[in-house]
Each structure stands twice: as structure tokens, then as C-alpha cells.
Protein backbone atom coordinates (compact mmCIF):
# COMPACT_ATOMS: atom_id res chain seq x y z
CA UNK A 1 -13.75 176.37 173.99
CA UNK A 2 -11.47 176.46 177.10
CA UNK A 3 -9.21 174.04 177.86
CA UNK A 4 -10.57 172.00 181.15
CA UNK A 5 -13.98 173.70 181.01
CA UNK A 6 -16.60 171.22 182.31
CA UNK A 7 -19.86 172.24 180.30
CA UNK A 8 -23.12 171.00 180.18
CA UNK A 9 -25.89 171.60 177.76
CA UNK A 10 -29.52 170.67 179.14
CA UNK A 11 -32.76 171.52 178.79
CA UNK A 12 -36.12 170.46 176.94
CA UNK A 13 -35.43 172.62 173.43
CA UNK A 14 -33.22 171.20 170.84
CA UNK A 15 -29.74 171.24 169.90
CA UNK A 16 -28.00 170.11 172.66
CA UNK A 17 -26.01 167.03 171.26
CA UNK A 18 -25.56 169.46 168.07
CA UNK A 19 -23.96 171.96 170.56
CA UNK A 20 -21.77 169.67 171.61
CA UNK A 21 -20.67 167.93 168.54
CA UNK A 22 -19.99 171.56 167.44
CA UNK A 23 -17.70 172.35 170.11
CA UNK A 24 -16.65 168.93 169.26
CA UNK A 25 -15.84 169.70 165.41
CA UNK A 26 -14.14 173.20 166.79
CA UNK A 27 -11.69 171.48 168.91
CA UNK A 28 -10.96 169.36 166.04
CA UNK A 29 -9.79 172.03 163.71
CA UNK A 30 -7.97 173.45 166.72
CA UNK A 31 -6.29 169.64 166.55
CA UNK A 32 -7.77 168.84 170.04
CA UNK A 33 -8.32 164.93 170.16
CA UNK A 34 -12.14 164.54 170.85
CA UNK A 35 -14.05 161.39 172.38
CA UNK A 36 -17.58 161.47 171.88
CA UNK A 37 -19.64 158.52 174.45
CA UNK A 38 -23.62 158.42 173.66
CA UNK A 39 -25.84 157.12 176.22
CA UNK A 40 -29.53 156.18 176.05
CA UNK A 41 -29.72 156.56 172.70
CA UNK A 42 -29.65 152.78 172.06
CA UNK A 43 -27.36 151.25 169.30
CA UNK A 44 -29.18 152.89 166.57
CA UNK A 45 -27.83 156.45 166.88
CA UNK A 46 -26.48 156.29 163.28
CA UNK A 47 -27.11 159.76 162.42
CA UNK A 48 -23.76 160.60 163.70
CA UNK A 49 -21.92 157.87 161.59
CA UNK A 50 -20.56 160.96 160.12
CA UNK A 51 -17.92 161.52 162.79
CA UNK A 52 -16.46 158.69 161.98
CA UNK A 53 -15.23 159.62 159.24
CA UNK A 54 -13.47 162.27 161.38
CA UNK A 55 -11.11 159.77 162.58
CA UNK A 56 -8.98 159.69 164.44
CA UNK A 57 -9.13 163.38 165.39
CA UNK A 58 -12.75 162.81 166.90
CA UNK A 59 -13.98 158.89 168.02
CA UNK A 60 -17.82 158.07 168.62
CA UNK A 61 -18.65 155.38 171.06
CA UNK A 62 -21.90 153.57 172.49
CA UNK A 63 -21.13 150.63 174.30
CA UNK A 64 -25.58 150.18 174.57
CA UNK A 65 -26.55 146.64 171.98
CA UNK A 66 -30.36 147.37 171.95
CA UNK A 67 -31.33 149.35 168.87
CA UNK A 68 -34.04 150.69 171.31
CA UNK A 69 -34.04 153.74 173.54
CA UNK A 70 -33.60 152.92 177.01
CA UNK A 71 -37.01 154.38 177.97
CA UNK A 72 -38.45 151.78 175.32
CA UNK A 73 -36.73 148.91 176.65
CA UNK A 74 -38.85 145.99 179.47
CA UNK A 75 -36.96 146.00 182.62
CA UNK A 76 -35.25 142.99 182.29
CA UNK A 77 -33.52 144.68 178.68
CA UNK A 78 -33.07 147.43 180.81
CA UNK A 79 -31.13 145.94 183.71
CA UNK A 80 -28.80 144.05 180.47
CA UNK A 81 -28.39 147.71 179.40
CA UNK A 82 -27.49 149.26 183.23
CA UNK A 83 -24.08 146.77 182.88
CA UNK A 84 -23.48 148.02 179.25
CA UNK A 85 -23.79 151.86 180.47
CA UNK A 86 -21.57 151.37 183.22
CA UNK A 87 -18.87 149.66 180.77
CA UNK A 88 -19.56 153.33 179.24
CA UNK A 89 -18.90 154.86 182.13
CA UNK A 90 -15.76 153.06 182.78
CA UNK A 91 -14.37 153.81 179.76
CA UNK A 92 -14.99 157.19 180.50
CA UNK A 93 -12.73 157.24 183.18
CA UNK A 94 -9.92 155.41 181.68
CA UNK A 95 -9.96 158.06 178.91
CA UNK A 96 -9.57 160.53 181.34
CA UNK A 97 -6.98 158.90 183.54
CA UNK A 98 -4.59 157.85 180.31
CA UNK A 99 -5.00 161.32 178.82
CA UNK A 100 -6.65 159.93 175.57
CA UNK A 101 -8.36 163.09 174.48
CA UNK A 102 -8.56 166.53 175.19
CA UNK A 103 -11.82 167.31 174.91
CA UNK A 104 -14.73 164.53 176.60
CA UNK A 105 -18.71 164.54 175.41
CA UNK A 106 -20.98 162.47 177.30
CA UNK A 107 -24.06 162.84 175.07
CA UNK A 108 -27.28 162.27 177.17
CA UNK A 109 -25.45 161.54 180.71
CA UNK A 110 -27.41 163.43 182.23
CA UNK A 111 -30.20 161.23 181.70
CA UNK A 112 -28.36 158.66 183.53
CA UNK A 113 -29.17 160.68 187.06
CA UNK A 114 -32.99 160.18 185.89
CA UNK A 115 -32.70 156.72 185.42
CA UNK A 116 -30.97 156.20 188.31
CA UNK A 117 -27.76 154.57 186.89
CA UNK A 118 -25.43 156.76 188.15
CA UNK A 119 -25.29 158.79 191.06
CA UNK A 120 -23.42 162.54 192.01
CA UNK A 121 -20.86 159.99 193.88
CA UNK A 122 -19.94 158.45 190.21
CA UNK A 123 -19.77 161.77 188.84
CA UNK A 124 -17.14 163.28 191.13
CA UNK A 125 -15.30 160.34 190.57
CA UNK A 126 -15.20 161.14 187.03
CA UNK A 127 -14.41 164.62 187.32
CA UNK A 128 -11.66 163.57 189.55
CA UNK A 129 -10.11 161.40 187.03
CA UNK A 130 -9.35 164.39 184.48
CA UNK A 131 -6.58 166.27 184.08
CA UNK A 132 -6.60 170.09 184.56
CA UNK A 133 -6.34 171.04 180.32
CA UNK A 134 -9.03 168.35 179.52
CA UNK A 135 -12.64 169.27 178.99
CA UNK A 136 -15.97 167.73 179.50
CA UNK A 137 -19.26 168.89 177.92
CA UNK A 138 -22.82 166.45 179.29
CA UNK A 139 -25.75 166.98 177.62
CA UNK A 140 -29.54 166.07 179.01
CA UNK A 141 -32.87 167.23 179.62
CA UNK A 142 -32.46 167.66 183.06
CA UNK A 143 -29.83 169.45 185.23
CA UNK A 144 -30.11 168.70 189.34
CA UNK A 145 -28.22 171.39 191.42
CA UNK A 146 -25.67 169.23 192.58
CA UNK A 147 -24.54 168.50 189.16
CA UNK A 148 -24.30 172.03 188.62
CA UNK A 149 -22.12 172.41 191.84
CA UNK A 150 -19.70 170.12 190.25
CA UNK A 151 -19.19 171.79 186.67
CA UNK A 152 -18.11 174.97 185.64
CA UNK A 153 -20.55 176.02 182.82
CA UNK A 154 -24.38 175.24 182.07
CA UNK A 155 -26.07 176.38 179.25
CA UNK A 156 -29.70 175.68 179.21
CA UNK A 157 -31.55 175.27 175.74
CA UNK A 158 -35.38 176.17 175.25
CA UNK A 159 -37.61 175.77 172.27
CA UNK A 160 -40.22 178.37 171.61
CA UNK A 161 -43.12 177.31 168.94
CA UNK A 162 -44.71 180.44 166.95
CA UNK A 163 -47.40 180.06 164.44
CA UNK A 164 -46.55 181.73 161.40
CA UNK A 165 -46.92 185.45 161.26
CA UNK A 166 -46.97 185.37 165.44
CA UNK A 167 -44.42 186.98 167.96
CA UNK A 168 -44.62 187.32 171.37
CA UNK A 169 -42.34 190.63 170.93
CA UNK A 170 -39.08 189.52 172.74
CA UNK A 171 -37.09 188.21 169.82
């Protein structure tokens, strides 16, 4: 991965957050420092418990206390959550500004545009608190084009279902 490359993985086919821990795990052995920040994915994430034993060379936050999804949650659990996202958020940006890592994964940010928690104003801001040699990869379903206007790579991810035996004659 390039140093200061903003990526994003989106799309409705799998793999995404594994693309980006990957990445993740590369810049590792490279002995990049990595921060990994989850969002949506409620408190109970813990298939990725594994990166913590990655310490301290990759760190995995969620600041989100609801073992539910967002999507799952009434509105009043959501509006708790909003605050805790935006303490996510925030700590985003200080990693940036204090030069904590060198290599930034917002896992499921994207979804935050959807949900209406952040905005393309909050995004810039982020991007503006990064130094030139740190990277960013967001993952999420869905990509607007003024996200895209603001990073410098999207790869979009599709999953195509065959029945056994089948092929459509393109792979």
C-alpha cells in the first residue's frame, strides 16, 4: 500500500473489512503502526479479537456499548449510539493530528453517510487532519460521489452467486 493513499472499499459483495484488515496486516509486517475504528457493528464485533493480539503494531477500537447493530437498535438506543460514534469520530481525528499511526481503517464509515451521522463537511475535516505519509482505507456498502471526490482510490466489491456446474462465461 502507498503511503498517504486514501482508499475505500464499498460495495454490496463481501470482503471489504477483510480487504482492509489485509492491507492492515501488510502494513504491519512493513512495521507501519495501524489503527483499526469499527462503526455500526455494535460492541459485539468479536471476530476480530484476533488483532489484538497484534498489539501494539495494529490497535482495534469501537467506542459503540450496544451489542446490537445500529440498524437493530429503537431510536432512542440509536440517538445514545449517534454520541458514542461521534466520540469515534473524534478520536479519529486526534489520531491523525498526533501522528499515532500510519496507516487509518474506518471499518463501515461509510455507513455513517446513510445514517446520517456524519456529513461530507465531517469528512473533509478528517482528511484535513492527516498528514501527507498517513493513509486511510473506509469501507461500506455505499459510496456517494462526493466521497469519491475526496479520496484517492475506490475499489468496489461485487458478489456473484452460481449454482454448481453454472457459468455465465466471463470468469
Amino acid at each position: 500500500m502507498e503511503q498517504g493513499l486514501i482508499q475505500i472499499y464499498a460495495g454490496d459483495g463481501r470482503g471489504k473489512t477483510s480487504a482492509a484488515i489485509g492491507q492492515g496486516i501488510k502494513a504491519a509486517g512493513a512495521g507501519r503502526s495501524v489503527v483499526i475504528i469499527q462503526f455500526l457493528k455494535g460492541n459485539a464485533a468479536g471476530e476480530f479479537d484476533i488483532i489484538k493480539r497484534l498489539e501494539p503494531e495494529m490497535k482495534l477500537f469501537s467506542f459503540e456499548k450496544s451489542d446490537k447493530c445500529f440498524i437493530d437498535l429503537t431510536d432512542e438506543e440509536k440517538l445514545e449510539e449517534i454520541q458514542n460514534i461521534r466520540n469515534g469520530f473524534n478520536f479519529a481525528k486526534k489520531v491523525l493530528s498526533t501522528g499515532e499511526c500510519d496507516l487509518l481503517i474506518l471499518d463501515e464509515f461509510l455507513g455513517l453517510f446513510d445514517n446520517e451521522i456524519m456529513t461530507i463537511e465531517d469528512l473533509k475535516e478528517l482528511l484535513a487532519a492527516k498528514s501527507e505519509d498517513v493513509g486511510i482505507i473506509m469501507t461500506g456498502i455505499h459510496v456517494s460521489d462526493d466521497v469519491c471526490r475526496c479520496v484517492d482510490e475506490v475499489t468496489k466489491l461485487e458478489t456473484t452467486r452460481f449454482m454448481k456446474g453454472e457459468s455465465n462465461g466471463s470468469f
